[in-house]
PDB file of N, CA and C in Angstrom:
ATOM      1  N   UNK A   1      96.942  83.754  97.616  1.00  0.00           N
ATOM      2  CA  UNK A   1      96.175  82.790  98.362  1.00  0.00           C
ATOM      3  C   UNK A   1      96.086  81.528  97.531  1.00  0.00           C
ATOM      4  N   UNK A   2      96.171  80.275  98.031  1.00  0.00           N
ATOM      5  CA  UNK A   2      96.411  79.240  97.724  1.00  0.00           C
ATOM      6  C   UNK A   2      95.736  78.153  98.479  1.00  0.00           C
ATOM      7  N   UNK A   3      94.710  77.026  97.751  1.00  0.00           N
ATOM      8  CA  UNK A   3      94.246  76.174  98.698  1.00  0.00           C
ATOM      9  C   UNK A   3      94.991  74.669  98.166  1.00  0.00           C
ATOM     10  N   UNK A   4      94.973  74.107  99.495  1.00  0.00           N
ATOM     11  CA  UNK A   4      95.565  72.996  99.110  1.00  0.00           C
ATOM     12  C   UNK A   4      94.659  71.318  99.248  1.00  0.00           C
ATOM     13  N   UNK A   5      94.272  70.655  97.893  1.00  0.00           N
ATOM     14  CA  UNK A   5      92.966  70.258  97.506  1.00  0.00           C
ATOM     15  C   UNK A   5      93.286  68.669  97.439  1.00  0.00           C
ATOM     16  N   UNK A   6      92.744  68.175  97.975  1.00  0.00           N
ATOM     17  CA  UNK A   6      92.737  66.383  98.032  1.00  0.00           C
ATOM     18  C   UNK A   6      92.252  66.190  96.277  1.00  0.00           C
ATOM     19  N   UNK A   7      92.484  65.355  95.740  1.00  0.00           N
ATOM     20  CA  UNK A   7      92.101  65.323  94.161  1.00  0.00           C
ATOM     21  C   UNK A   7      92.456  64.068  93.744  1.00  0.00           C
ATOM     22  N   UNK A   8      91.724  63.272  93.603  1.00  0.00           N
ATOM     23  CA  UNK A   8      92.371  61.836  93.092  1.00  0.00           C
ATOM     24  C   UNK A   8      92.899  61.370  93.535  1.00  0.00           C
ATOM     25  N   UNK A   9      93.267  61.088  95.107  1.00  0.00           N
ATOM     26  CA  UNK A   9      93.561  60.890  95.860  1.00  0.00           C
ATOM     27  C   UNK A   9      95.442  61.529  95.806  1.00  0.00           C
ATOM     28  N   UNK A  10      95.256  62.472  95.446  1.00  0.00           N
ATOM     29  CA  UNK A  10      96.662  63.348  95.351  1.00  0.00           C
ATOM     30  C   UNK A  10      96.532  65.080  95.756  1.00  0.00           C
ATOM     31  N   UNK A  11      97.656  65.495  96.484  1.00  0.00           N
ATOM     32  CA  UNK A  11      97.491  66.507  96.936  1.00  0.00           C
ATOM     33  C   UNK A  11      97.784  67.652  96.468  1.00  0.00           C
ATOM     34  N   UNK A  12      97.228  68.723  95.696  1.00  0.00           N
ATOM     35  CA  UNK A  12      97.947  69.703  94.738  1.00  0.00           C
ATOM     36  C   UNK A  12      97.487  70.922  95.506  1.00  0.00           C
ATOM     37  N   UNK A  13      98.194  72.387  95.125  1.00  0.00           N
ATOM     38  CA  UNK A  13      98.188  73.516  95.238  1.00  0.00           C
ATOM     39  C   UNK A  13      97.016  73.972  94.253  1.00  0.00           C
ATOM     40  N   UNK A  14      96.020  74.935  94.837  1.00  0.00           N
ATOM     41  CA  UNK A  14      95.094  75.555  93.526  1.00  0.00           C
ATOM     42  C   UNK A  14      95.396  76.853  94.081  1.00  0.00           C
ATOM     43  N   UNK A  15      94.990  78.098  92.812  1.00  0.00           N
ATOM     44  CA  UNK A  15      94.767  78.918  93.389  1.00  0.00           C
ATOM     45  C   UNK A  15      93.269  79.307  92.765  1.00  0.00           C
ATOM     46  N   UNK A  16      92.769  79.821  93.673  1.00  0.00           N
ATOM     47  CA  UNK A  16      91.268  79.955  93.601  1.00  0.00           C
ATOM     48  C   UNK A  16      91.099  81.301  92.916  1.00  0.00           C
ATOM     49  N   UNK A  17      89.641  81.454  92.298  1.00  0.00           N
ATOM     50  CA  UNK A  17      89.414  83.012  90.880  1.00  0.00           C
ATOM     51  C   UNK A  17      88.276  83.575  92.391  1.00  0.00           C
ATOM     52  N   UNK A  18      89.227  84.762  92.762  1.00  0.00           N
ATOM     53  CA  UNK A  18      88.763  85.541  93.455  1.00  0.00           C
ATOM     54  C   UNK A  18      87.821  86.425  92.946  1.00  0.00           C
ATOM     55  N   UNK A  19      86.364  86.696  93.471  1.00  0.00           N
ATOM     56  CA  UNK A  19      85.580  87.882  92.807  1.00  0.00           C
ATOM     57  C   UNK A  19      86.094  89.029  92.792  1.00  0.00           C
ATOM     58  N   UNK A  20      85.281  89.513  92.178  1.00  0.00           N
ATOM     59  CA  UNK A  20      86.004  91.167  91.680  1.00  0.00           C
ATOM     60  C   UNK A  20      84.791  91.965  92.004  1.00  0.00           C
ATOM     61  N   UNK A  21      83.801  91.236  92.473  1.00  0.00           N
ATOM     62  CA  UNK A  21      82.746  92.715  93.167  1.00  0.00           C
ATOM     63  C   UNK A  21      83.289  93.654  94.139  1.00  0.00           C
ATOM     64  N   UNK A  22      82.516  94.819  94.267  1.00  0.00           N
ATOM     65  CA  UNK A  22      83.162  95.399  95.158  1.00  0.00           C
ATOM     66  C   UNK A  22      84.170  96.107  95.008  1.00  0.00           C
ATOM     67  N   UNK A  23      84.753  95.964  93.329  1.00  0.00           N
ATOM     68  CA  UNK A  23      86.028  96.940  93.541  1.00  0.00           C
ATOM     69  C   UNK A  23      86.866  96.168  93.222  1.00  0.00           C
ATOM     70  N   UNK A  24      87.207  94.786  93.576  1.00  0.00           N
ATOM     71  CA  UNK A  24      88.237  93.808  93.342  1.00  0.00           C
ATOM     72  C   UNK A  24      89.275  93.678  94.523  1.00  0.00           C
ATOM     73  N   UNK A  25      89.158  94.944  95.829  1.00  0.00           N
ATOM     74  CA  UNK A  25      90.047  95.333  96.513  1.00  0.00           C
ATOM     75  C   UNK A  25      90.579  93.764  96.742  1.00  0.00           C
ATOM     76  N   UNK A  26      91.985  93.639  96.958  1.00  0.00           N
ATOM     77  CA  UNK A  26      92.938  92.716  97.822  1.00  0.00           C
ATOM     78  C   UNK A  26      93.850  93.398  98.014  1.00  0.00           C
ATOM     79  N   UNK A  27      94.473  92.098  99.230  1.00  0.00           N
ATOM     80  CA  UNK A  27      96.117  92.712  99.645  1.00  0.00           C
ATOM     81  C   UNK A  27      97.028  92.615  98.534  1.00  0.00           C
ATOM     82  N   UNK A  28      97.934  93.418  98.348  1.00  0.00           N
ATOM     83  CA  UNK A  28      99.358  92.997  97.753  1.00  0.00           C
ATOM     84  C   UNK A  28     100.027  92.041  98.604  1.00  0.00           C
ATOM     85  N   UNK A  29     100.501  91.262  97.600  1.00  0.00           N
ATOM     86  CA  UNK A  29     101.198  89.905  98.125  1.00  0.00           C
ATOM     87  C   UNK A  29     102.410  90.274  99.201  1.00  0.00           C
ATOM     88  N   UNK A  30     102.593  89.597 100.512  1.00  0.00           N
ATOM     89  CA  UNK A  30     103.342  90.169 101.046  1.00  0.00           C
ATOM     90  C   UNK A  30     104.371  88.805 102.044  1.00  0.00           C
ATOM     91  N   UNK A  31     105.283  88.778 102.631  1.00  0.00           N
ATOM     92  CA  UNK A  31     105.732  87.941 103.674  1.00  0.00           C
ATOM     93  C   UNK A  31     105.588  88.528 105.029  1.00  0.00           C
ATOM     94  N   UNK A  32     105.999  87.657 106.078  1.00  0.00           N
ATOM     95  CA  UNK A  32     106.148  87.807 107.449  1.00  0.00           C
ATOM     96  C   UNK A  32     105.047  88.277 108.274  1.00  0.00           C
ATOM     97  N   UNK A  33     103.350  87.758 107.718  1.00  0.00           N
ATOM     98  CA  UNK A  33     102.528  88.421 108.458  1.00  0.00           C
ATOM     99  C   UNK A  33     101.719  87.299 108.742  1.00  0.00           C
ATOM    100  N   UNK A  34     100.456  87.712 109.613  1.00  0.00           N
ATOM    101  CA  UNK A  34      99.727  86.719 110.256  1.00  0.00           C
ATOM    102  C   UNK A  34      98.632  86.317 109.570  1.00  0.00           C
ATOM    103  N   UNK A  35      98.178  85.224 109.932  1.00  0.00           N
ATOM    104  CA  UNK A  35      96.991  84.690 109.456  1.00  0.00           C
ATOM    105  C   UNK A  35      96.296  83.885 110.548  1.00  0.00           C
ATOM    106  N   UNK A  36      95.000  83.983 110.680  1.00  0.00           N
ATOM    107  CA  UNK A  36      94.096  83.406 111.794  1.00  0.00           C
ATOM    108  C   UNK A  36      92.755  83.177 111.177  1.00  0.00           C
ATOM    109  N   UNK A  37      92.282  81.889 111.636  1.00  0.00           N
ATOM    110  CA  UNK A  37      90.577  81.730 111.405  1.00  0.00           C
ATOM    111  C   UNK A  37      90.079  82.686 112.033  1.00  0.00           C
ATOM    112  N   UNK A  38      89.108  83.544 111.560  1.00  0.00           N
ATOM    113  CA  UNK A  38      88.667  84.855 112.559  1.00  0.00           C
ATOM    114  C   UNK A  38      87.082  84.048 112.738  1.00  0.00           C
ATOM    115  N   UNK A  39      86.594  83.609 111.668  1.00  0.00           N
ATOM    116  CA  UNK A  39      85.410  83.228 111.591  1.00  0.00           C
ATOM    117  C   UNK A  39      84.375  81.794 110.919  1.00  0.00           C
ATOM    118  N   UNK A  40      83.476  81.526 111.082  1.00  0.00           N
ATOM    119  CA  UNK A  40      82.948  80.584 110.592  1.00  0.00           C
ATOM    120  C   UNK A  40      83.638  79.948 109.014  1.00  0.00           C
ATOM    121  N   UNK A  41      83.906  80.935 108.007  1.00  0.00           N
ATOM    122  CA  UNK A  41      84.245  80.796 106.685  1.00  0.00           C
ATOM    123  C   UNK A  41      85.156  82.148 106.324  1.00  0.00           C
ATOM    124  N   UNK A  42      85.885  82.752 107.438  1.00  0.00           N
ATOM    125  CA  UNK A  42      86.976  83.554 107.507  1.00  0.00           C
ATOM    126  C   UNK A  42      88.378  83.283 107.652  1.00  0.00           C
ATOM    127  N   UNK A  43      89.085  84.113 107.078  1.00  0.00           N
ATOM    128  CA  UNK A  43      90.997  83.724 107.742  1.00  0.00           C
ATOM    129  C   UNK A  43      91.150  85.258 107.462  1.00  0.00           C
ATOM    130  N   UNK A  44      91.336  85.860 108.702  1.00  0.00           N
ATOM    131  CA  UNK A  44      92.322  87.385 108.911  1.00  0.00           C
ATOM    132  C   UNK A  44      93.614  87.170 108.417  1.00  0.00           C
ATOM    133  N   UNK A  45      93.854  88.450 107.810  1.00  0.00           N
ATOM    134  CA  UNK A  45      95.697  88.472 107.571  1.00  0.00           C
ATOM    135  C   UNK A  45      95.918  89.802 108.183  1.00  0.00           C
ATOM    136  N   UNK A  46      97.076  89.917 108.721  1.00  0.00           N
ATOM    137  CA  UNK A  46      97.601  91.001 109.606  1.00  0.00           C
ATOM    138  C   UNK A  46      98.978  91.562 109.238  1.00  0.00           C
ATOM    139  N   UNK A  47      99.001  92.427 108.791  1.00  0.00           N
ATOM    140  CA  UNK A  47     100.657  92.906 108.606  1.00  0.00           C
ATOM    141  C   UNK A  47     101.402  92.528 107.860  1.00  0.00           C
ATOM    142  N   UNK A  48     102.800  92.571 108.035  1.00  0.00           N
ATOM    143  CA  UNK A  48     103.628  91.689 106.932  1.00  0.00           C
ATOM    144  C   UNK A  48     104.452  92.645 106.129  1.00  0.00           C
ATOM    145  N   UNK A  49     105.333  92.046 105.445  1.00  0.00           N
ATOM    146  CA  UNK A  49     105.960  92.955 104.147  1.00  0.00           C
ATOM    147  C   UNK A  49     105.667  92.920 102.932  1.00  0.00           C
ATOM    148  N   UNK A  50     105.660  94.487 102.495  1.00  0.00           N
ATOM    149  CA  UNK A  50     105.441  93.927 101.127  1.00  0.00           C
ATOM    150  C   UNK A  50     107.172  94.546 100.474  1.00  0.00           C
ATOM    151  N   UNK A  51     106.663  96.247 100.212  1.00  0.00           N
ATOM    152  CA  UNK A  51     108.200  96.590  99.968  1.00  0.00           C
ATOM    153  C   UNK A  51     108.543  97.742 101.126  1.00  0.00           C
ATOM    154  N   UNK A  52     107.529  97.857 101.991  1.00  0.00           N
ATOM    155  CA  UNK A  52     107.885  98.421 103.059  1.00  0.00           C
ATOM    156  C   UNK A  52     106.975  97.433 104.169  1.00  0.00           C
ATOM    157  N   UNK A  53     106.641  97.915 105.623  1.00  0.00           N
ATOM    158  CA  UNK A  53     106.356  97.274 106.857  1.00  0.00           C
ATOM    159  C   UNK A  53     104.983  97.659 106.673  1.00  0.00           C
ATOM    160  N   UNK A  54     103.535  96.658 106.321  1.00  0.00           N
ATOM    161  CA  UNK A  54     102.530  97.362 106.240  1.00  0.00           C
ATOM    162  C   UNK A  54     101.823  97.161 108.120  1.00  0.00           C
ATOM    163  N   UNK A  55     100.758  97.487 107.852  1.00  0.00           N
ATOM    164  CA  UNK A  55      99.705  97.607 109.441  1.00  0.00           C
ATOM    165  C   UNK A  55      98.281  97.176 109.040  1.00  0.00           C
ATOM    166  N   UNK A  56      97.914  96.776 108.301  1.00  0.00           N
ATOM    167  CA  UNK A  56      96.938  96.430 107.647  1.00  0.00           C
ATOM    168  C   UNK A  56      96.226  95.387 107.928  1.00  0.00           C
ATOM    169  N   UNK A  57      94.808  95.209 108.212  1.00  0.00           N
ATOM    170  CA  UNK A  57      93.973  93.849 108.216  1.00  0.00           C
ATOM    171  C   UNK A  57      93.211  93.801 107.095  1.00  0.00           C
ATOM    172  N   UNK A  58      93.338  92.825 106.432  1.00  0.00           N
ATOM    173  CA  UNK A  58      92.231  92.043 105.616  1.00  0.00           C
ATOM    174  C   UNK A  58      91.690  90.628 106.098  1.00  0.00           C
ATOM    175  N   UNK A  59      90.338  90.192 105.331  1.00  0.00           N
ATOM    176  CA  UNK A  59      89.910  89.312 106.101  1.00  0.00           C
ATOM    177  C   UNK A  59      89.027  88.420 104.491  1.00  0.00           C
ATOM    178  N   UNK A  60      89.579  87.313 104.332  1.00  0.00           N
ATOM    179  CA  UNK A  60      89.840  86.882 103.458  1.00  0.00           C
ATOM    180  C   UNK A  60      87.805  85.143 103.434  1.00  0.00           C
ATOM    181  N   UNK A  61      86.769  85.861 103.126  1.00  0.00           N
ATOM    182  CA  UNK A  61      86.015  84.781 103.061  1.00  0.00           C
ATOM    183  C   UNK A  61      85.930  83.615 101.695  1.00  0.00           C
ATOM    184  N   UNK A  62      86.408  82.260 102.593  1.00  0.00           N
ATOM    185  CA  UNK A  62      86.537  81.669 101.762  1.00  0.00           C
ATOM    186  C   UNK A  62      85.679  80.380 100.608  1.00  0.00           C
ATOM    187  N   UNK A  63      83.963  81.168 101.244  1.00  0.00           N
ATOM    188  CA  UNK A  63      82.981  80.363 100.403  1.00  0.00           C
ATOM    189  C   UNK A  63      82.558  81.543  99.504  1.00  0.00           C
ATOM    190  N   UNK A  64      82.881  82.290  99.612  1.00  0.00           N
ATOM    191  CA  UNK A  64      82.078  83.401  98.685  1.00  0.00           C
ATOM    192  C   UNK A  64      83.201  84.396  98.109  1.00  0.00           C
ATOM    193  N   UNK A  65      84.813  83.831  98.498  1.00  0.00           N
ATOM    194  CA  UNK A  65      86.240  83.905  97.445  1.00  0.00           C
ATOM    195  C   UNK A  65      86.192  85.749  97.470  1.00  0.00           C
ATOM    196  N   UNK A  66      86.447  86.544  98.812  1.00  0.00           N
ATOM    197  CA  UNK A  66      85.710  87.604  98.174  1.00  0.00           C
ATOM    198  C   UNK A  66      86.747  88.043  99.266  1.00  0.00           C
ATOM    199  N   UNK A  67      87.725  89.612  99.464  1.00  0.00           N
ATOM    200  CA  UNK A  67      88.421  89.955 100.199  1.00  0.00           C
ATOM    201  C   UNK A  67      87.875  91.427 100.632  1.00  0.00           C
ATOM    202  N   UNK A  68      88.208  91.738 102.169  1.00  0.00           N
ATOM    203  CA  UNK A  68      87.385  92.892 102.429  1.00  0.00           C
ATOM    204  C   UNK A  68      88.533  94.056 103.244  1.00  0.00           C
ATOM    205  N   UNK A  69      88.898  94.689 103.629  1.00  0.00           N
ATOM    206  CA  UNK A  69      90.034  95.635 104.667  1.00  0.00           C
ATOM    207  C   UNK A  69      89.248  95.942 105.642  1.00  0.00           C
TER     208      UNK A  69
END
């Protein structure tokens, strides 16, 4: 996950320090899957590859940097 940040009036890639409460759970990095605003301060990810075809939802909040399944 990667945000992309206005900064001095220049546009860079960050990647943001995800919490680790909870376990630390995240997805393994994957291609070919979905992503949607699900919520107020949400983005769902759906499926995708990693080294096989996963089925999987995670749901990724992005004021409190924290990932859930």
């Amino acid at each position: 996950m990667y945000f992309l940040e206005l900064n001095a009036d220049q546009w860079r890639w960050a990647k943001p320090l995800v919490s680790t409460r909870g376990g630390g759970a995240h997805p393994l990095a994957r291609s070919e899957h979905s992503a949607r605003k699900i919520g107020t301060n949400e983005i769902g990810i759906f499926g995708g590859w990693t080294d096989r075809p996963t089925n999987e939802f995670w749901v990724f909040n992005y004021v409190d940097l924290e990932w859930s399944e």
